[in-house]
C-alpha atoms as a PDB file:
ATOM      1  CA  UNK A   1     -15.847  -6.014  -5.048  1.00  0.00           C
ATOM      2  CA  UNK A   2     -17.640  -9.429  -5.696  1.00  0.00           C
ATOM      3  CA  UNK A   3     -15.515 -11.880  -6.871  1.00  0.00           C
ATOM      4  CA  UNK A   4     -15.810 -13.354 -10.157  1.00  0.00           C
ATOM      5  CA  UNK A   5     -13.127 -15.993 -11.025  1.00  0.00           C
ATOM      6  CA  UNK A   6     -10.898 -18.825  -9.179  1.00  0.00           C
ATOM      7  CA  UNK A   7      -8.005 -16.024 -10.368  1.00  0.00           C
ATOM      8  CA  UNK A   8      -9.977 -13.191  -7.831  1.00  0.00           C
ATOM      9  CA  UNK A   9     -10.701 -16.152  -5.016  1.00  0.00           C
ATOM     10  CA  UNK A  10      -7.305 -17.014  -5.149  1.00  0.00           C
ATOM     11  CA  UNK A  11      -6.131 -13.302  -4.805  1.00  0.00           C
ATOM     12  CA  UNK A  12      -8.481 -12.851  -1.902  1.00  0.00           C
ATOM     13  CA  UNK A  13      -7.787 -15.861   0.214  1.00  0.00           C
ATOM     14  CA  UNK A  14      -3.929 -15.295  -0.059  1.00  0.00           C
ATOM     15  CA  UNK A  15      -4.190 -11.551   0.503  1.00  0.00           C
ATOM     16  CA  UNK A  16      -6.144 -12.490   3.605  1.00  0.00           C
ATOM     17  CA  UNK A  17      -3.249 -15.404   4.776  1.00  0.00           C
ATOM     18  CA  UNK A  18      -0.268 -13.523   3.842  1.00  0.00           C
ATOM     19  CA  UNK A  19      -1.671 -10.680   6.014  1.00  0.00           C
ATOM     20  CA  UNK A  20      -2.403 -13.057   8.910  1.00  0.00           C
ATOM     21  CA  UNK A  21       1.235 -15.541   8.824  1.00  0.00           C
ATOM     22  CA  UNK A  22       3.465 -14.072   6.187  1.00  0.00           C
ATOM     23  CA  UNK A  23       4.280 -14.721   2.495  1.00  0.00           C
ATOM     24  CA  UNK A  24       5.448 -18.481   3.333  1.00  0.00           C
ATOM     25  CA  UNK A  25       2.362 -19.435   3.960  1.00  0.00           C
ATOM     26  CA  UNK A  26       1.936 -22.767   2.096  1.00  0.00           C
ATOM     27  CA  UNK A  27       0.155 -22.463  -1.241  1.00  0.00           C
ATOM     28  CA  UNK A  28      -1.946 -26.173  -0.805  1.00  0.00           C
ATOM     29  CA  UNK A  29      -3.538 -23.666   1.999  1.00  0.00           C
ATOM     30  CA  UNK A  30      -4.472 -21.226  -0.270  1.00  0.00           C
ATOM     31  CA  UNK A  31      -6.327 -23.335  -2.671  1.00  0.00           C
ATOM     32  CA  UNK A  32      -8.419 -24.467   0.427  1.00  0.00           C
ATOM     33  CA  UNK A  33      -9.646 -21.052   1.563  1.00  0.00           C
ATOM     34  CA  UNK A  34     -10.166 -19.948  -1.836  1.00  0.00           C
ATOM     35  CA  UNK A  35     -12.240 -22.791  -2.437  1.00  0.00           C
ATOM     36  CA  UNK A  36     -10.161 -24.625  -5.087  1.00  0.00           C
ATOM     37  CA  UNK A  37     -10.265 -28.385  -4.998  1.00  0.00           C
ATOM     38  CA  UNK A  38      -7.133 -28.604  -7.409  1.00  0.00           C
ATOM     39  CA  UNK A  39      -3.951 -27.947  -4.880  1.00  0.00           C
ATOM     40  CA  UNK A  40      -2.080 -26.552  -8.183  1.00  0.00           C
ATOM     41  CA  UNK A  41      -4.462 -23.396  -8.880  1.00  0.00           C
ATOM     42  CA  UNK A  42      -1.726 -21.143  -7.499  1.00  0.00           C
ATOM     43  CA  UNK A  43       0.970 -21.894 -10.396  1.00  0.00           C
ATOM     44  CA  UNK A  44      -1.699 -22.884 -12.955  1.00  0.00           C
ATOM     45  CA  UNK A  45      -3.124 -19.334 -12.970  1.00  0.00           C
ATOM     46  CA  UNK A  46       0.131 -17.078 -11.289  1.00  0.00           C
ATOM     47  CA  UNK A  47       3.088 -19.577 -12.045  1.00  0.00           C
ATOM     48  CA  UNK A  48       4.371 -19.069  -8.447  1.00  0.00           C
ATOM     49  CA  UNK A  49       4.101 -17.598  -5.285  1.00  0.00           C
ATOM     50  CA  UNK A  50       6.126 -14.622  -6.425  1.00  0.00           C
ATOM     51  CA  UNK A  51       3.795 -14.385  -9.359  1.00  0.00           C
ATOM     52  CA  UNK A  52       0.957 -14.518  -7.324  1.00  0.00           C
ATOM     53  CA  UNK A  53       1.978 -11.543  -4.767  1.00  0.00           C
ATOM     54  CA  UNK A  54       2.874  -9.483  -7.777  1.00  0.00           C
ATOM     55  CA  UNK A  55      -0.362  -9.760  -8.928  1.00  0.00           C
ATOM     56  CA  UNK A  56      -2.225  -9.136  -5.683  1.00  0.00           C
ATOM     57  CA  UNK A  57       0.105  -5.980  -5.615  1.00  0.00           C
ATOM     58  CA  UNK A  58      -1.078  -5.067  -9.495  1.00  0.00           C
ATOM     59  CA  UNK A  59      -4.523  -5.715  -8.902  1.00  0.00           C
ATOM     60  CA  UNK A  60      -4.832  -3.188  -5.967  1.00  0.00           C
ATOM     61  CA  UNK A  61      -2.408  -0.508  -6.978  1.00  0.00           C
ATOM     62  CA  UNK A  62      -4.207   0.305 -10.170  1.00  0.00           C
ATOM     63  CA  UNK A  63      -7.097   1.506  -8.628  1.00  0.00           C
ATOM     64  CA  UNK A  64      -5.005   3.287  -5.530  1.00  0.00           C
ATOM     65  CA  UNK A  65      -3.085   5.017  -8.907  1.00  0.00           C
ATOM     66  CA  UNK A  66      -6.727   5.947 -10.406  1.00  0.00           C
ATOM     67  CA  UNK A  67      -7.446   7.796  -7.321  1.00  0.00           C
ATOM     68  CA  UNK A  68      -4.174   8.869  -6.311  1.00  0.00           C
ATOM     69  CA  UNK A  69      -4.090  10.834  -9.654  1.00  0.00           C
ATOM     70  CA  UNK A  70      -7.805  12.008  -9.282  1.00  0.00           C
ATOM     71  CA  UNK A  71      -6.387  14.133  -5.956  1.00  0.00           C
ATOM     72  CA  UNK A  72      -3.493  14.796  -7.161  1.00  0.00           C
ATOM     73  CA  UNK A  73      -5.694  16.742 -10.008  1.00  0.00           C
ATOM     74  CA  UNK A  74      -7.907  18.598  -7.539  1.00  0.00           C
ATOM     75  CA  UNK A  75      -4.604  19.567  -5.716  1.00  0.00           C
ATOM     76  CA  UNK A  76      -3.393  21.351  -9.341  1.00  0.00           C
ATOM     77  CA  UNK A  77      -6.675  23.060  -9.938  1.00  0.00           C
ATOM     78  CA  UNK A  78      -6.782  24.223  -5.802  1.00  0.00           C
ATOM     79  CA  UNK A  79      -3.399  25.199  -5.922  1.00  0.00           C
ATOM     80  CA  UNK A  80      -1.921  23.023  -3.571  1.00  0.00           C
ATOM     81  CA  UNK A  81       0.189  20.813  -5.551  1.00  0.00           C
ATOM     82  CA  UNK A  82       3.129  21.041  -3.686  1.00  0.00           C
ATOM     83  CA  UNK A  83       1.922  20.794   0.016  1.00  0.00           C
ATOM     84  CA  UNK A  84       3.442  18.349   1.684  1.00  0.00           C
ATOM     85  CA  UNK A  85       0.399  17.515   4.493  1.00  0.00           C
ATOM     86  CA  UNK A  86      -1.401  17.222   1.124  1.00  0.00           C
ATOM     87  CA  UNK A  87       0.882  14.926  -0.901  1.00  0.00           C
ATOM     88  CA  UNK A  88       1.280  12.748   1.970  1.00  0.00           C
ATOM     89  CA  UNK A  89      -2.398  12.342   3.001  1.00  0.00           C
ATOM     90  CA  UNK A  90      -2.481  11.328  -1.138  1.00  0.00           C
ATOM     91  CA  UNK A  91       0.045   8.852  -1.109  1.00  0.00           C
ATOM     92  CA  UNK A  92      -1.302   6.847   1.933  1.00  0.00           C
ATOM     93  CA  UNK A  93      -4.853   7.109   2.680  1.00  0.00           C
ATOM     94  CA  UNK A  94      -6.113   5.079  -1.111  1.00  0.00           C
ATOM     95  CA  UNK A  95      -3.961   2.223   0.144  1.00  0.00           C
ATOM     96  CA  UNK A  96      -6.680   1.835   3.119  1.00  0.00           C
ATOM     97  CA  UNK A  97      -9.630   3.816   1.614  1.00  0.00           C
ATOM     98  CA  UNK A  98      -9.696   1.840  -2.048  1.00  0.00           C
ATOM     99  CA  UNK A  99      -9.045  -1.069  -0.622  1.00  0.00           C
ATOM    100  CA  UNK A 100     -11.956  -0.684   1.648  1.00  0.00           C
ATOM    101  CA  UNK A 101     -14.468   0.164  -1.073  1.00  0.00           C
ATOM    102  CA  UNK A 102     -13.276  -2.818  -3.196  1.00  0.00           C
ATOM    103  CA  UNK A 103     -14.441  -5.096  -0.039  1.00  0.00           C
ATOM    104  CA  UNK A 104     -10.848  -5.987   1.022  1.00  0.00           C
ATOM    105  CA  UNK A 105      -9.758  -6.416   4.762  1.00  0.00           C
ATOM    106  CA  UNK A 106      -6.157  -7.028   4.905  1.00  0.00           C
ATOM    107  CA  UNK A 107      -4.614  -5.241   2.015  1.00  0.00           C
ATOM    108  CA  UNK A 108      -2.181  -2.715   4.584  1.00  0.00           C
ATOM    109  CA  UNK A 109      -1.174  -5.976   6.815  1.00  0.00           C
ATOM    110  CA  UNK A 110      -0.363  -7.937   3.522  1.00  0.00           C
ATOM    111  CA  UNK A 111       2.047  -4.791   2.395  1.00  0.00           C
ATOM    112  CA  UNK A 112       3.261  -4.824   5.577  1.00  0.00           C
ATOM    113  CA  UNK A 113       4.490  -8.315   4.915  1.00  0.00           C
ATOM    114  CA  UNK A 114       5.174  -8.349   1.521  1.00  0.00           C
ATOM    115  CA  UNK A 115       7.130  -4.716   1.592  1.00  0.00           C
ATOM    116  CA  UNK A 116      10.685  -6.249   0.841  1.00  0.00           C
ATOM    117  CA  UNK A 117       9.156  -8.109  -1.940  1.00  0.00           C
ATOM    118  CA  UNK A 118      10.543  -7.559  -5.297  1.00  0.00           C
ATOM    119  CA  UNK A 119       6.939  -6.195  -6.874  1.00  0.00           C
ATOM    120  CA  UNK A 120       7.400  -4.221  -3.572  1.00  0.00           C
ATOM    121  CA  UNK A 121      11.151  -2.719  -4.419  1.00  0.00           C
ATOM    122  CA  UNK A 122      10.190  -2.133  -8.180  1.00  0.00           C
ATOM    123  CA  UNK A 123       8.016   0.526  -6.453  1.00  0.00           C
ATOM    124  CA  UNK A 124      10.688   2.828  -5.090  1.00  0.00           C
ATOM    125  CA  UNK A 125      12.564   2.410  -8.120  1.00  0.00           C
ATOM    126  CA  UNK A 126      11.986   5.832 -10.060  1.00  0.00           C
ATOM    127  CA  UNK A 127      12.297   3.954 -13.409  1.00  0.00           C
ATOM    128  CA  UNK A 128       9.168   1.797 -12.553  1.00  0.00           C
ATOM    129  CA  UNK A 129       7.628   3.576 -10.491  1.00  0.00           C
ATOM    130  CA  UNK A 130       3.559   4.569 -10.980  1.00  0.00           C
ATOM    131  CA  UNK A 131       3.241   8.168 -12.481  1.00  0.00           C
ATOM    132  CA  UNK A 132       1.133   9.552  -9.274  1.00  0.00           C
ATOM    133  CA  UNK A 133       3.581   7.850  -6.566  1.00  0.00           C
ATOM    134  CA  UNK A 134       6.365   9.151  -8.557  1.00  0.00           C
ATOM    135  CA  UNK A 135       5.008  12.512  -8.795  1.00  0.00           C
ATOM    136  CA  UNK A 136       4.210  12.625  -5.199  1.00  0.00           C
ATOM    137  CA  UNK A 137       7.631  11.540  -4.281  1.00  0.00           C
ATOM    138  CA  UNK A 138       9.923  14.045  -6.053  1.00  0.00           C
ATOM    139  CA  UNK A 139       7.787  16.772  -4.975  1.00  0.00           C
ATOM    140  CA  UNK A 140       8.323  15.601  -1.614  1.00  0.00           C
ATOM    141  CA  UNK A 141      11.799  15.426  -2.167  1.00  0.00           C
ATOM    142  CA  UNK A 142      11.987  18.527  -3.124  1.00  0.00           C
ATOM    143  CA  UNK A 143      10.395  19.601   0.156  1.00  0.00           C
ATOM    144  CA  UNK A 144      12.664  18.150   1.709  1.00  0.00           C
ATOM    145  CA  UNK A 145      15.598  20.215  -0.030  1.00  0.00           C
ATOM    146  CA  UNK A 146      16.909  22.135   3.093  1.00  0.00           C
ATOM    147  CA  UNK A 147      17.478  18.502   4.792  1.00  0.00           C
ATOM    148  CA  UNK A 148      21.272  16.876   4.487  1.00  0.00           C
ATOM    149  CA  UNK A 149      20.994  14.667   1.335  1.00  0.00           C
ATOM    150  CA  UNK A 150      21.641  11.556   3.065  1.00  0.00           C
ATOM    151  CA  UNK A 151      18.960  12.070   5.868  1.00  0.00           C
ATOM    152  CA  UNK A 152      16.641  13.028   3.142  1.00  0.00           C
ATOM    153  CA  UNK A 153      17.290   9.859   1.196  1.00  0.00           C
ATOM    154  CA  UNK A 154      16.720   7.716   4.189  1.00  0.00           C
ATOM    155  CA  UNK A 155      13.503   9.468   5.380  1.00  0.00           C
ATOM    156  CA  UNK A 156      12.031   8.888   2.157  1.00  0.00           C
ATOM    157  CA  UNK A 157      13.056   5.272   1.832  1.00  0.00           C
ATOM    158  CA  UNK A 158      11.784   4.793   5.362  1.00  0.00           C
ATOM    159  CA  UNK A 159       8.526   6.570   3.797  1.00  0.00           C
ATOM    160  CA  UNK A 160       6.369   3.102   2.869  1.00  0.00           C
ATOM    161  CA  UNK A 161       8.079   0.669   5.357  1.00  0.00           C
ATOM    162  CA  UNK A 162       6.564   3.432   8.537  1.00  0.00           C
ATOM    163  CA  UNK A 163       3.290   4.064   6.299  1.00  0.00           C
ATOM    164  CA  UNK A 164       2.119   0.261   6.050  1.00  0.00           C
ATOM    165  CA  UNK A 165       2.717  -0.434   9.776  1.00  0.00           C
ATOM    166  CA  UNK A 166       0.868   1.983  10.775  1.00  0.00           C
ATOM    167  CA  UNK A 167      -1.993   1.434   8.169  1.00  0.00           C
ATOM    168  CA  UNK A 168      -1.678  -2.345   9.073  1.00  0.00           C
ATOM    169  CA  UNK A 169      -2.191  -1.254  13.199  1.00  0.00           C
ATOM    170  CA  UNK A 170      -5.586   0.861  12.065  1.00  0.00           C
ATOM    171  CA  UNK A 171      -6.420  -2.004  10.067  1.00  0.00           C
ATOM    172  CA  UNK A 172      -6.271  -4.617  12.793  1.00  0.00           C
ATOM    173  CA  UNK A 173      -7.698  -1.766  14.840  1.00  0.00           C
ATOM    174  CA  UNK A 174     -10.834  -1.937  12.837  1.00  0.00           C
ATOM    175  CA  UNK A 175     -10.958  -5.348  12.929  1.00  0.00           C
ATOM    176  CA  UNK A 176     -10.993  -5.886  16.858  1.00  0.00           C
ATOM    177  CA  UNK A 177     -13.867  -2.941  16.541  1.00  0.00           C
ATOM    178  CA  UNK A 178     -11.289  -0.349  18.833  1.00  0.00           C
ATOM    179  CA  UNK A 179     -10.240   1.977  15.845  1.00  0.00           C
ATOM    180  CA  UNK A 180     -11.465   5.747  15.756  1.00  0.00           C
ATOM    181  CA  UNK A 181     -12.929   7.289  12.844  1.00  0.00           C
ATOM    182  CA  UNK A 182     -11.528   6.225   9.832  1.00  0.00           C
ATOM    183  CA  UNK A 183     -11.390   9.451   8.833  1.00  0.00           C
ATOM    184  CA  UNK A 184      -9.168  10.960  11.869  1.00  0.00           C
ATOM    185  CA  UNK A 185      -7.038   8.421  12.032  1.00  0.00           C
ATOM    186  CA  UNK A 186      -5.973   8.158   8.362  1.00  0.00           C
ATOM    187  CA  UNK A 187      -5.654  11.981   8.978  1.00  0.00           C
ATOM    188  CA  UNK A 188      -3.048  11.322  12.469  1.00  0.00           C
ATOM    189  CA  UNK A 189      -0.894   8.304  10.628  1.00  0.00           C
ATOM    190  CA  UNK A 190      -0.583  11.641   7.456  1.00  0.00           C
ATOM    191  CA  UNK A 191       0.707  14.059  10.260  1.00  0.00           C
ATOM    192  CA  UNK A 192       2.898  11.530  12.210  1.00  0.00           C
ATOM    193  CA  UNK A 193       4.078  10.898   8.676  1.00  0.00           C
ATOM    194  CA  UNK A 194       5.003  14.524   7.949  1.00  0.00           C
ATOM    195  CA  UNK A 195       6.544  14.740  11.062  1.00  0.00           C
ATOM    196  CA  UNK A 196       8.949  12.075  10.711  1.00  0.00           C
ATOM    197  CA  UNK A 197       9.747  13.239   7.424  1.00  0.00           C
ATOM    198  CA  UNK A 198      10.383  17.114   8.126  1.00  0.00           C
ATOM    199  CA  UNK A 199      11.990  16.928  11.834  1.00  0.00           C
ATOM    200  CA  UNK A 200      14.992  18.856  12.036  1.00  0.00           C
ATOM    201  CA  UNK A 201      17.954  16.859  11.913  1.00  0.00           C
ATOM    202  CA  UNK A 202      19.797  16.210  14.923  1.00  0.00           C
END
């Protein structure tokens, strides 16, 4: 995606730093890598750093939604709504794949990082949750049905914190040049996925 405005650069750089040394890194250090000469960028354009990381998290997860509900449409007309393996491989694989196309590096290690963040939380909150991850979620849920309620509930809420590590290892994977296929191993972290969440309880 080329990048257009100090508002993008901005979004870039601290994508990339949060991803590398956590959400505390300083803002003044963002402004540098993103090229701004005026250390107050960050709160002129997102007010904070918790603005900023919200937005970062808004600017990729329409386009993840986009094609989250473009599969989610082929799985209706194939019949396979309600597969598991399916809905899985849905909800994780545009969190790597879009970000990919859209030029960015980082975006799984920056969730990874960012996951307890409050634009983070307001995602596993059914009441603000995106229509496609919400979708993809109670059908899981109900998948999950013949599972004791409270092992179900903490499966699921386990769901994005296992998800982002291991998108954020494949990431870093790719980046050191050791990672298989794309392809495969987006396919291995959906199974290990599934597995974690439909082991029989002990």
């Amino acid at each position: 995606m080329p990048v257009s405005s100090p508002r993008e650069q901005i979004m870039l750089a601290a994508e990339r730093l949060i991803a590398e040394r956590g959400p505390d890194v300083p803002l003044r250090e963002i402004c540098v890598a993103a090229g701004q000469r005026n250390n107050s960028a960050v709160q002129y354009h997102f007010g904070d750093r918790d603005g900023l990381i919200a937005a970062i998290v808004g600017h990729r997860l329409g386009p993840e939604e986009d094609e989250r509900l473009r599969r989610l449409a082929e799985l209706e007309a194939a019949g396979d709504g309600a597969d598991p393996r399916r809905l899985i491989a849905t909800l994780v694989e545009p969190i790597f794949t879009v970000a990919r196309r859209d030029g960015a590096t980082h975006h799984a290690r920056f969730l990874e990082q960012v996951r307890a963040h409050p634009a983070m939380r307001a995602l596993g909150a059914p009441d603000t949750q995106p229509p496609a991850i919400r979708i993809i979620l109670a059908r899981l849920e109900r998948a999950l049905k013949p599972i004791p309620a409270a092992l179900r509930a903490r499966r699921l809420s386990a769901l994005a914190t296992t998800e982002f590590a291991l998108l954020a290892d494949h990431e870093r994977a790719v980046e050191a040049g050791t990672a298989t296929s794309s392809a495969d191993a987006l396919a291995d972290i959906a199974a290990m996925l599934h597995a974690m969440l439909f082991a029989p309880a002990a």
